[in-house]
C-alpha atoms as a PDB file:
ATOM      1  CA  UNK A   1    -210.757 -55.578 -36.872  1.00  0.00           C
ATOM      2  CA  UNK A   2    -213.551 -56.412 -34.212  1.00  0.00           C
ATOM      3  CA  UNK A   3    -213.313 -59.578 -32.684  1.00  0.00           C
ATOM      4  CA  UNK A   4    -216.311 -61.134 -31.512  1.00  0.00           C
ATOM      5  CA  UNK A   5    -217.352 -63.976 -28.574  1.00  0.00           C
ATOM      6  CA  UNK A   6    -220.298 -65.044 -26.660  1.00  0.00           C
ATOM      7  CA  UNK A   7    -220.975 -63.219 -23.397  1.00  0.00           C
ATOM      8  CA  UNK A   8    -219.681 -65.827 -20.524  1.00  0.00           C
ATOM      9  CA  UNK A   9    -222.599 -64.380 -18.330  1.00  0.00           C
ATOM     10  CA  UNK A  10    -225.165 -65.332 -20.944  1.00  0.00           C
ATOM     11  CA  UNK A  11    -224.923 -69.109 -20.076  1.00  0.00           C
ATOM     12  CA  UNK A  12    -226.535 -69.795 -23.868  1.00  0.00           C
ATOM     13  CA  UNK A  13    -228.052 -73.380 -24.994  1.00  0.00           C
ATOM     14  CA  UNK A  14    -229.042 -73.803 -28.649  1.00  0.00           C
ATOM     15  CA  UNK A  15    -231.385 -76.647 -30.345  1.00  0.00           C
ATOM     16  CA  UNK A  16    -230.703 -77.002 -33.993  1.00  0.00           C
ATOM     17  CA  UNK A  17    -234.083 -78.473 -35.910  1.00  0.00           C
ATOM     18  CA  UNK A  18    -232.885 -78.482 -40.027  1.00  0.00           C
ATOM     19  CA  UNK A  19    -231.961 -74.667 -41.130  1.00  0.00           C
ATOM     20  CA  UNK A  20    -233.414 -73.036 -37.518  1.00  0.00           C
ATOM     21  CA  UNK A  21    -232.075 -72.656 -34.114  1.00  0.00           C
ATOM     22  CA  UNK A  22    -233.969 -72.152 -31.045  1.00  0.00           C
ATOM     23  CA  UNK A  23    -231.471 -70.415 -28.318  1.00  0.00           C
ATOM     24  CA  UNK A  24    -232.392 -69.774 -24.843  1.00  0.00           C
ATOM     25  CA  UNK A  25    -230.374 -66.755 -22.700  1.00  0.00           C
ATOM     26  CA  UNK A  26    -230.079 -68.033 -19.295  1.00  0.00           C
ATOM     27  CA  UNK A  27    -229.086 -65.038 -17.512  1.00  0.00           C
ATOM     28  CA  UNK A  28    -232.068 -63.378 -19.201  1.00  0.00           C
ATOM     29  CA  UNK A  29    -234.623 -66.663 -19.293  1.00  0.00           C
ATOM     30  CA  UNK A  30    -235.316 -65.248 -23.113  1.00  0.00           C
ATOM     31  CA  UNK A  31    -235.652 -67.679 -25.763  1.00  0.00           C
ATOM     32  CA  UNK A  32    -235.000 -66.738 -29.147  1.00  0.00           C
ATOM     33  CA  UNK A  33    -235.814 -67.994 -32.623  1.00  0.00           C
ATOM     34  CA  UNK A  34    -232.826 -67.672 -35.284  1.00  0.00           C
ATOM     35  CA  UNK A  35    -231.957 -68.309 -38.899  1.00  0.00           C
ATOM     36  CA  UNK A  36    -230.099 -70.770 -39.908  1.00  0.00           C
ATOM     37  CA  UNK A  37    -227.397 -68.208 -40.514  1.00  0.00           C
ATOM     38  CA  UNK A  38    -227.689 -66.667 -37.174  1.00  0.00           C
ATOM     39  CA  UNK A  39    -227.776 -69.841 -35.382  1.00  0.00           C
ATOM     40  CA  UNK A  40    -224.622 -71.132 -37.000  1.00  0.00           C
ATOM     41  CA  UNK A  41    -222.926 -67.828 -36.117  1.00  0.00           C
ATOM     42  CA  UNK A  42    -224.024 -68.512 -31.994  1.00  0.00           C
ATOM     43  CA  UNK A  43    -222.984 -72.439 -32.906  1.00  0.00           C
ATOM     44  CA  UNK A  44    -219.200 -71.264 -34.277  1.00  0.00           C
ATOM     45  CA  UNK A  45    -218.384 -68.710 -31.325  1.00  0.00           C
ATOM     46  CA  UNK A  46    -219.398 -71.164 -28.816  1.00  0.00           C
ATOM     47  CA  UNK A  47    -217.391 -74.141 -30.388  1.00  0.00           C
ATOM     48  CA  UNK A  48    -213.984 -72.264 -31.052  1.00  0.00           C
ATOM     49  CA  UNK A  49    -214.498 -69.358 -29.044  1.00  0.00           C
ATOM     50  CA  UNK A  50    -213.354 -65.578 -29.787  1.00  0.00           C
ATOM     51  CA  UNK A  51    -213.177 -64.838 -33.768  1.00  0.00           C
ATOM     52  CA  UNK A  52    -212.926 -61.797 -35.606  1.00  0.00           C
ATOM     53  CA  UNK A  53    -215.778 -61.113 -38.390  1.00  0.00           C
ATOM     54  CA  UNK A  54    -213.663 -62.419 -41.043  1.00  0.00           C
ATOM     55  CA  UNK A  55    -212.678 -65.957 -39.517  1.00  0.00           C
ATOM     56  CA  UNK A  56    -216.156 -66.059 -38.237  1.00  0.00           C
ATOM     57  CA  UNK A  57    -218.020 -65.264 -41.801  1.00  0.00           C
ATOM     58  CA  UNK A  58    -215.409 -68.174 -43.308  1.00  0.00           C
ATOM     59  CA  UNK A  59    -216.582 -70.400 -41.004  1.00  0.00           C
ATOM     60  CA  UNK A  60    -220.058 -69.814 -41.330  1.00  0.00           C
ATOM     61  CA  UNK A  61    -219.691 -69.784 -45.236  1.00  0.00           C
ATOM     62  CA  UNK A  62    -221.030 -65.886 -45.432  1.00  0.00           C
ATOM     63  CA  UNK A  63    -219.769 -63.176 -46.744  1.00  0.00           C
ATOM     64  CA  UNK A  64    -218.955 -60.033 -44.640  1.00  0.00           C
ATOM     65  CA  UNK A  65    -221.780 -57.766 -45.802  1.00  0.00           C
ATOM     66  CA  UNK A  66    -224.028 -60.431 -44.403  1.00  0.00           C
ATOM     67  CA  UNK A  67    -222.811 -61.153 -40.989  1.00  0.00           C
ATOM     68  CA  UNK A  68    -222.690 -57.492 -40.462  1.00  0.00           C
ATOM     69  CA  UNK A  69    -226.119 -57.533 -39.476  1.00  0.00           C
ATOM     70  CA  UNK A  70    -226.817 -60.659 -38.722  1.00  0.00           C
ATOM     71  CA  UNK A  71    -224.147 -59.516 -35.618  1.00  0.00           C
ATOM     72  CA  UNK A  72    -225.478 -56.084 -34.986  1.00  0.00           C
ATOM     73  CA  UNK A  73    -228.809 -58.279 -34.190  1.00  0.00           C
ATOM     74  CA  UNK A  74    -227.264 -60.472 -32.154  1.00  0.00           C
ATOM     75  CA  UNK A  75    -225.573 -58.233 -30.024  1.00  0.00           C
ATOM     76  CA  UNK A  76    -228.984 -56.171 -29.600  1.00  0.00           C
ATOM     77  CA  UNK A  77    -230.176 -59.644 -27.700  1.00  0.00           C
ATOM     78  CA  UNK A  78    -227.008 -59.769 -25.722  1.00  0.00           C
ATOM     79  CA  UNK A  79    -226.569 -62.723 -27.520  1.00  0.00           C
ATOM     80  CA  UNK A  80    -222.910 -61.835 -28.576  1.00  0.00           C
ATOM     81  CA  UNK A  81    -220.377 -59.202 -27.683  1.00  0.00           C
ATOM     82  CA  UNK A  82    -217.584 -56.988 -29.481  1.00  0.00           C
ATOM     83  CA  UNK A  83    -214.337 -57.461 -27.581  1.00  0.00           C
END
């Protein structure tokens, strides 16, 4: 199974404001807009690190079929990485 982390070069900050996250990249200067469910995905892999999809969709209280994309969009901003 894939395991998943944040990039260590992407040097990421997130803002939480009710269901939304605001993230910015640093290596990239982008600043993104996320979903709730996105932005607790980011929020999980930076508090307790490297997670395959399953731990990570337990502890973001979504089912697999969901975080599949929600990571496949991620990754596509560099914002996470398959290890």
């Amino acid at each position: 199974m894939a395991r998943w982390s944040i990039p260590q070069r992407a040097d990421l900050r997130w803002y939480r404001w009710d269901d939304e996250y605001v993230i910015h990249h640093g290596l990239s200067n982008d600043t993104h807009r996320l979903s709730g469910d996105a932005g607790r995905v980011i929020e999980a892999l930076q508090l307790h690190g490297m997670q395959d999809a399953f731990a990570l969709a337990g502890q973001c209280g979504l089912d697999g079929e969901a975080l599949e994309p929600i990571l496949s969009a991620l990754a596509d901003l560099d914002l996470v990485a398959r290890c």
